[in-house]
N, C-alpha and C. Protein backbone atom coordinates (compact mmCIF):
# COMPACT_ATOMS: atom_id res chain seq x y z
N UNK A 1 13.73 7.70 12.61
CA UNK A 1 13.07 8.50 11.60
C UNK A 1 14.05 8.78 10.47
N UNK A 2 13.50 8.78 9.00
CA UNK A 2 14.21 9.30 8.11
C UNK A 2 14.62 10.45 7.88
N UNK A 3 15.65 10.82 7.15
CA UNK A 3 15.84 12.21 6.85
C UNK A 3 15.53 12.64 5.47
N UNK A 4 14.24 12.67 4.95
CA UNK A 4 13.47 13.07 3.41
C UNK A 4 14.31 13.77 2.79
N UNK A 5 15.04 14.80 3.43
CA UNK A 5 15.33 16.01 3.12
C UNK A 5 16.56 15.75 2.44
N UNK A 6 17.61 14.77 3.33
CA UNK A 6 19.00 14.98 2.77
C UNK A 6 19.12 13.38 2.19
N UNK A 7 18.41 13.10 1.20
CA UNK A 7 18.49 11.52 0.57
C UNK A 7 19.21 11.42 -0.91
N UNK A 8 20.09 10.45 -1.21
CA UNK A 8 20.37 10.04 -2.20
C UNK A 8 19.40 9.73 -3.45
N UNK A 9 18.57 8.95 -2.95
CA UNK A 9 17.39 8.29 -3.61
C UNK A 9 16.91 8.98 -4.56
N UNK A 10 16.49 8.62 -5.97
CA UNK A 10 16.47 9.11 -7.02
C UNK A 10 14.69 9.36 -7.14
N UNK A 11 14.05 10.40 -7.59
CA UNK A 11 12.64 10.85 -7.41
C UNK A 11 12.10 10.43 -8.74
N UNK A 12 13.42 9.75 -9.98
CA UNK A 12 12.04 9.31 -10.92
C UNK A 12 12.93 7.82 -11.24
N UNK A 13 12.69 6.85 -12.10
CA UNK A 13 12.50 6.04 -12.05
C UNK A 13 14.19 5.44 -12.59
N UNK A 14 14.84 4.66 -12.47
CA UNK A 14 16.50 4.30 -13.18
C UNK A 14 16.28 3.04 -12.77
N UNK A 15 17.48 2.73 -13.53
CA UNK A 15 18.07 1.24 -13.56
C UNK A 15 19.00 0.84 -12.74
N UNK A 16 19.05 0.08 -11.89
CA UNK A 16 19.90 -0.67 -11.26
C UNK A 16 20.65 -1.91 -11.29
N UNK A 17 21.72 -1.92 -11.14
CA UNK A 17 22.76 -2.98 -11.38
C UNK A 17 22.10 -4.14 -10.67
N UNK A 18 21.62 -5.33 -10.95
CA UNK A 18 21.37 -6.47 -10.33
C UNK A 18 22.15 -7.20 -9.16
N UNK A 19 23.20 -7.20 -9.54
CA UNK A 19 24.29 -7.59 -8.95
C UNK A 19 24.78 -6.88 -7.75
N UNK A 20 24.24 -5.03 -7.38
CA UNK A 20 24.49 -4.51 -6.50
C UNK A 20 23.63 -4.83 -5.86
N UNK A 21 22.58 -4.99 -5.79
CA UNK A 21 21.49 -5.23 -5.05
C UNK A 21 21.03 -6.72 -4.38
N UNK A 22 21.76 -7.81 -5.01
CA UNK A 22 21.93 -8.87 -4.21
C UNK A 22 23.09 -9.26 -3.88
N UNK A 23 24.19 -8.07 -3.77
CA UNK A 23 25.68 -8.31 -3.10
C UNK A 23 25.38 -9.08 -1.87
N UNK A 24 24.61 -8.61 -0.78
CA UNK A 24 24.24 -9.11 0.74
C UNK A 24 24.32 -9.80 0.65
N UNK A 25 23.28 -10.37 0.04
CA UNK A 25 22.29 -11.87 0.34
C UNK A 25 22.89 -13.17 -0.48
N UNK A 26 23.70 -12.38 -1.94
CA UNK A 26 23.78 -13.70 -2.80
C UNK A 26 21.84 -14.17 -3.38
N UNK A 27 21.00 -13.20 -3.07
CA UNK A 27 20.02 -13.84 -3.71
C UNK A 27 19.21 -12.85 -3.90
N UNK A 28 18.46 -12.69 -4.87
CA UNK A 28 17.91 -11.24 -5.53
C UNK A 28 16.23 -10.92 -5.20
N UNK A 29 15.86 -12.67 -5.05
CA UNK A 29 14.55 -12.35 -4.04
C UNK A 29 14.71 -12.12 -2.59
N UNK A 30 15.34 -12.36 -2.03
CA UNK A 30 15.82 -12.17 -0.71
C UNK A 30 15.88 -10.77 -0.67
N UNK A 31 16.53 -10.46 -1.23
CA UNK A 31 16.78 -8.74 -1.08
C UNK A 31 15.99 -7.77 -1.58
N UNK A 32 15.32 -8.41 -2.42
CA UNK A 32 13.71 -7.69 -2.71
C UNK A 32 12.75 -7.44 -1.37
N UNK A 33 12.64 -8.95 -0.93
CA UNK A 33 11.88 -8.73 -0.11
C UNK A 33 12.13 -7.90 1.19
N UNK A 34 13.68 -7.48 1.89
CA UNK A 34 13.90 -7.26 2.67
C UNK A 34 13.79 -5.64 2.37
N UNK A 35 14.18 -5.22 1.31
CA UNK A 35 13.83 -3.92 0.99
C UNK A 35 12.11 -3.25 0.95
N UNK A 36 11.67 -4.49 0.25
CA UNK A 36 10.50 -4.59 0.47
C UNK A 36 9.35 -3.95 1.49
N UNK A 37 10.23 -4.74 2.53
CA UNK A 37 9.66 -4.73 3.96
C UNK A 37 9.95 -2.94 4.57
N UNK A 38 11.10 -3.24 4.12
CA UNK A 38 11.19 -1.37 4.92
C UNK A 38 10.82 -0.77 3.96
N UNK A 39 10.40 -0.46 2.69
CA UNK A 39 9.54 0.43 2.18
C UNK A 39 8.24 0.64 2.78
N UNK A 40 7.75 -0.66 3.13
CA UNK A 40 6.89 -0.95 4.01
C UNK A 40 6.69 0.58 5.27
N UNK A 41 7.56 0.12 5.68
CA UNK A 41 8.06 0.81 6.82
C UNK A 41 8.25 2.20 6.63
N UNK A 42 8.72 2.85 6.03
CA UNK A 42 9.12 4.20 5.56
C UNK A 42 7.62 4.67 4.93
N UNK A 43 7.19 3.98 4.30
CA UNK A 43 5.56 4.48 3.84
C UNK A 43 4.77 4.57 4.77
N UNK A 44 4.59 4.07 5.80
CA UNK A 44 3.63 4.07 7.12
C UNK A 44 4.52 5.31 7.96
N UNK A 45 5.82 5.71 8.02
CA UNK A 45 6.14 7.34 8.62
C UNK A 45 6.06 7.99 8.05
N UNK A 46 6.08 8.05 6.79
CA UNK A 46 5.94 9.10 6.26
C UNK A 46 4.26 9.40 6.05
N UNK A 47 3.73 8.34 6.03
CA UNK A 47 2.01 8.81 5.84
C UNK A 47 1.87 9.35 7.52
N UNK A 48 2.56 8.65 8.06
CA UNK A 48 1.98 9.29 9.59
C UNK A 48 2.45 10.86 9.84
N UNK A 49 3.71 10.79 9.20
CA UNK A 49 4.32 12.23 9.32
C UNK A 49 3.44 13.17 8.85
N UNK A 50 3.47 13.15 7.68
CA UNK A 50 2.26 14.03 6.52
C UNK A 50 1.09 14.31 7.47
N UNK A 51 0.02 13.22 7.68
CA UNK A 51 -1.14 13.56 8.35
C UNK A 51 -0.69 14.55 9.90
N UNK A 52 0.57 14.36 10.96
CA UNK A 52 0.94 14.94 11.89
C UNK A 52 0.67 16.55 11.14
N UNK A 53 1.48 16.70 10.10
CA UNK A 53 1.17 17.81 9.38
C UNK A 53 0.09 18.99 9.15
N UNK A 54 -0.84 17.73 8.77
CA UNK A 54 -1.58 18.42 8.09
C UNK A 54 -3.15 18.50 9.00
N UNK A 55 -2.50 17.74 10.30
CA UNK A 55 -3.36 18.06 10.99
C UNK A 55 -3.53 19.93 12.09
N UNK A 56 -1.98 20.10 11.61
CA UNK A 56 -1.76 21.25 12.59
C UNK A 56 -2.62 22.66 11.69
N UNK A 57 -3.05 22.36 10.47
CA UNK A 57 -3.96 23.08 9.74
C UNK A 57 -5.17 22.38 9.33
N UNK A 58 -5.75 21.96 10.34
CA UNK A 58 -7.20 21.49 10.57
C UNK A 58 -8.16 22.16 10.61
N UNK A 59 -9.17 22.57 10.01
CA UNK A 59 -10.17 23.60 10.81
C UNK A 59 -11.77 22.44 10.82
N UNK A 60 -11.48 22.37 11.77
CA UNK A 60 -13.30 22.18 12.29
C UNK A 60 -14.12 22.62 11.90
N UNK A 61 -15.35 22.41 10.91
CA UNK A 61 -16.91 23.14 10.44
C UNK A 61 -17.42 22.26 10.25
N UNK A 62 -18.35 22.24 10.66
CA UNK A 62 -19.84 21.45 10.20
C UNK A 62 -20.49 21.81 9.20
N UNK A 63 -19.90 22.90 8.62
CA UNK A 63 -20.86 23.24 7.20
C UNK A 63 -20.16 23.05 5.86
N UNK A 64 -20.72 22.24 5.06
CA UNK A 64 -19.70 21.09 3.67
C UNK A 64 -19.75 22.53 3.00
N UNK A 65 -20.44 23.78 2.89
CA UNK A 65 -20.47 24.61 1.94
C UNK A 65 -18.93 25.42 1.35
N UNK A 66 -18.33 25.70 3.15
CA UNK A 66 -17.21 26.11 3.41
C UNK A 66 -15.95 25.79 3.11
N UNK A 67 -14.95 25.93 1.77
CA UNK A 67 -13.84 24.94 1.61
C UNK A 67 -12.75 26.31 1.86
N UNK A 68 -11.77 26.25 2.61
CA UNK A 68 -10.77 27.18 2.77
C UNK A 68 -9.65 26.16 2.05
N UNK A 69 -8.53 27.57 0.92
CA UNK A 69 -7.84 26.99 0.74
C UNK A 69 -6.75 27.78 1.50
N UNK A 70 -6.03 26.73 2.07
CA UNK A 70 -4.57 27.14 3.44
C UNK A 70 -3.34 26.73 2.44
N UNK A 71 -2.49 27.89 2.16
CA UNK A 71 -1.23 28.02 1.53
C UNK A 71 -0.29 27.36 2.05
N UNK A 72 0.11 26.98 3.40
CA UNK A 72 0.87 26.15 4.15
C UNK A 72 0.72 24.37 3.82
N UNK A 73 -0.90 24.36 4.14
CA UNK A 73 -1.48 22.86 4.02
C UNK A 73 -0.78 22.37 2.55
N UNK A 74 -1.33 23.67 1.14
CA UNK A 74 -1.18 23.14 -0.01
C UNK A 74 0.84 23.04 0.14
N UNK A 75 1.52 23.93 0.38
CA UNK A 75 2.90 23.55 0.29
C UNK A 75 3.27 22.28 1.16
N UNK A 76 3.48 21.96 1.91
CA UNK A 76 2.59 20.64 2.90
C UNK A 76 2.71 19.42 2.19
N UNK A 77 1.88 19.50 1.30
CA UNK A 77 1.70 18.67 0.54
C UNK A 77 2.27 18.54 -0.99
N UNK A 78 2.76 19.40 -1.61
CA UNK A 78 3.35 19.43 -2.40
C UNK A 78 4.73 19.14 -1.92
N UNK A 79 5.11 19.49 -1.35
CA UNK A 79 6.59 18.83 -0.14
C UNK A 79 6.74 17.27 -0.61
N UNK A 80 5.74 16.56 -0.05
CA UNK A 80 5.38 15.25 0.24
C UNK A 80 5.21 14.71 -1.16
N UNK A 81 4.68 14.86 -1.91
CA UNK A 81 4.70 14.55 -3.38
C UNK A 81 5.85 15.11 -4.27
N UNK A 82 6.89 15.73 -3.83
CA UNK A 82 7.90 15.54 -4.65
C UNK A 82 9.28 14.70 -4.08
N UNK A 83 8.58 14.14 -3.03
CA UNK A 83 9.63 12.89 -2.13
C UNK A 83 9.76 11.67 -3.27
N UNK A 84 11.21 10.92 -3.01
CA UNK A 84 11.33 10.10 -4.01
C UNK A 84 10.21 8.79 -3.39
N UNK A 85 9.50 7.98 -3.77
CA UNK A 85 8.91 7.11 -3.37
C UNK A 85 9.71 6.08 -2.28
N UNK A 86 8.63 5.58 -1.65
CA UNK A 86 9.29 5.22 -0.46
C UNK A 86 9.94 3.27 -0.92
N UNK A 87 9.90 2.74 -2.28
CA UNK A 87 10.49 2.11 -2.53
C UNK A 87 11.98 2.30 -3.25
N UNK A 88 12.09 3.73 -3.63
CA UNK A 88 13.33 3.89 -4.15
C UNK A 88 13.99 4.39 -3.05
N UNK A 89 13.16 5.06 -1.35
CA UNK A 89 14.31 5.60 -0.70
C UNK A 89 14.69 4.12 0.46
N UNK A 90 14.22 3.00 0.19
CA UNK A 90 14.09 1.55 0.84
C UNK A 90 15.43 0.94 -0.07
N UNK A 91 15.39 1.16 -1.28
CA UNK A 91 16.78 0.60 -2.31
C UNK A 91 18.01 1.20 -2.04
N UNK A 92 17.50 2.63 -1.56
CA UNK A 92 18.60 3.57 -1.73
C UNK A 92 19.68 3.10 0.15
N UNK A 93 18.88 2.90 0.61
CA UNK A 93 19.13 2.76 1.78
C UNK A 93 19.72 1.20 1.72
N UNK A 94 19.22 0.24 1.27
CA UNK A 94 19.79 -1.27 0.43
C UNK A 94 21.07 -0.99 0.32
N UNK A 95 21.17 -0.61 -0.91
CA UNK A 95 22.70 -0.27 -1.44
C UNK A 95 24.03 0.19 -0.37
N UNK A 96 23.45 1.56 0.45
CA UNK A 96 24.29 1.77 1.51
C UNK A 96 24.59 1.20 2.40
N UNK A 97 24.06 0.26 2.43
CA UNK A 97 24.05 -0.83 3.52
C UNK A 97 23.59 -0.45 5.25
N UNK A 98 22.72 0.52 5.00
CA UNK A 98 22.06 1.30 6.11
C UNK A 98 20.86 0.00 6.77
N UNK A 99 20.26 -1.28 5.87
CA UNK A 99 19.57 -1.89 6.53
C UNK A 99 19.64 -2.76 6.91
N UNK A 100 19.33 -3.18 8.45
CA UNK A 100 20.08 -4.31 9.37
C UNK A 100 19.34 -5.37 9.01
N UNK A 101 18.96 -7.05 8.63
CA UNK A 101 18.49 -7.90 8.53
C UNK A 101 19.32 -9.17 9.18
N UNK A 102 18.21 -10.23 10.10
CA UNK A 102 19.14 -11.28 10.10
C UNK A 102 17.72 -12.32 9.84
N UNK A 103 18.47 -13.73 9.60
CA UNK A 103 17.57 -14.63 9.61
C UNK A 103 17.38 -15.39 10.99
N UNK A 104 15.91 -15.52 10.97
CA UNK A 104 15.18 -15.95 12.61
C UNK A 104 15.46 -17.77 12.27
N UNK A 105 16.32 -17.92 12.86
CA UNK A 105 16.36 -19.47 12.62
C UNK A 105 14.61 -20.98 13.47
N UNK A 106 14.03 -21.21 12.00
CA UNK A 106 12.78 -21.92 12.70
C UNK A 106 13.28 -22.73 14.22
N UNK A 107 14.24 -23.11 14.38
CA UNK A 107 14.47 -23.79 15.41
C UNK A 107 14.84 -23.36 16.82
N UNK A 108 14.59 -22.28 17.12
CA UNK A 108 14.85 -21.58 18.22
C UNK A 108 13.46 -21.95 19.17
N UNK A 109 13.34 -21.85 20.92
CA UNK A 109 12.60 -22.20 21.60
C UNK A 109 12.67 -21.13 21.94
């Protein structure tokens, strides 16, 4: 699991050195995609996290008339929307060299 809380990762949008970002690989699609992939990844916990959330302020009614607004739910969620996106905290994690990748060689049995 990530730690949202204590991240480097920048919440609005910058420029990055090209060259840092395909240090690994020597190749800049390569390392797109591998970042790629765990943004991937970090967006599917963190949506799962959120809903864990926001399920613990659920209320059950059958009647659409009824809308309660829950001060917890709304902070909740405002939490979650001022997280840096889960492709800049996938770069950010790139750079540190926090993400493990190897290549699956086609020729393996």
């Amino acid at each position: 699991m990530i730690d949202l809380k204590n991240t480097d990762a920048p919440v609005t949008t910058v420029t990055l050195n090209r060259n840092e970002i395909d240090q690994q690989t020597n190749n800049i699609y390569e390392a797109i995609v591998i970042a790629a992939k765990r943004a991937e990844q970090i967006n599917s916990e963190i949506k799962k996290e959120l809903l864990e959330k926001l399920e613990e302020f659920a209320t059950y009614n059958d009647s659409l008339e009824e809308v309660f607004e829950n001060k917890e739910q709304i902070e909740v969620s405002k939490f979650f929307e001022r997280l840096p996106k889960p492709h800049a905290l996938a770069l950010q994690e790139w750079l540190d060299g926090k993400i493990y990748y190897r290549h699956v060689d086609d020729q393996q049995q």
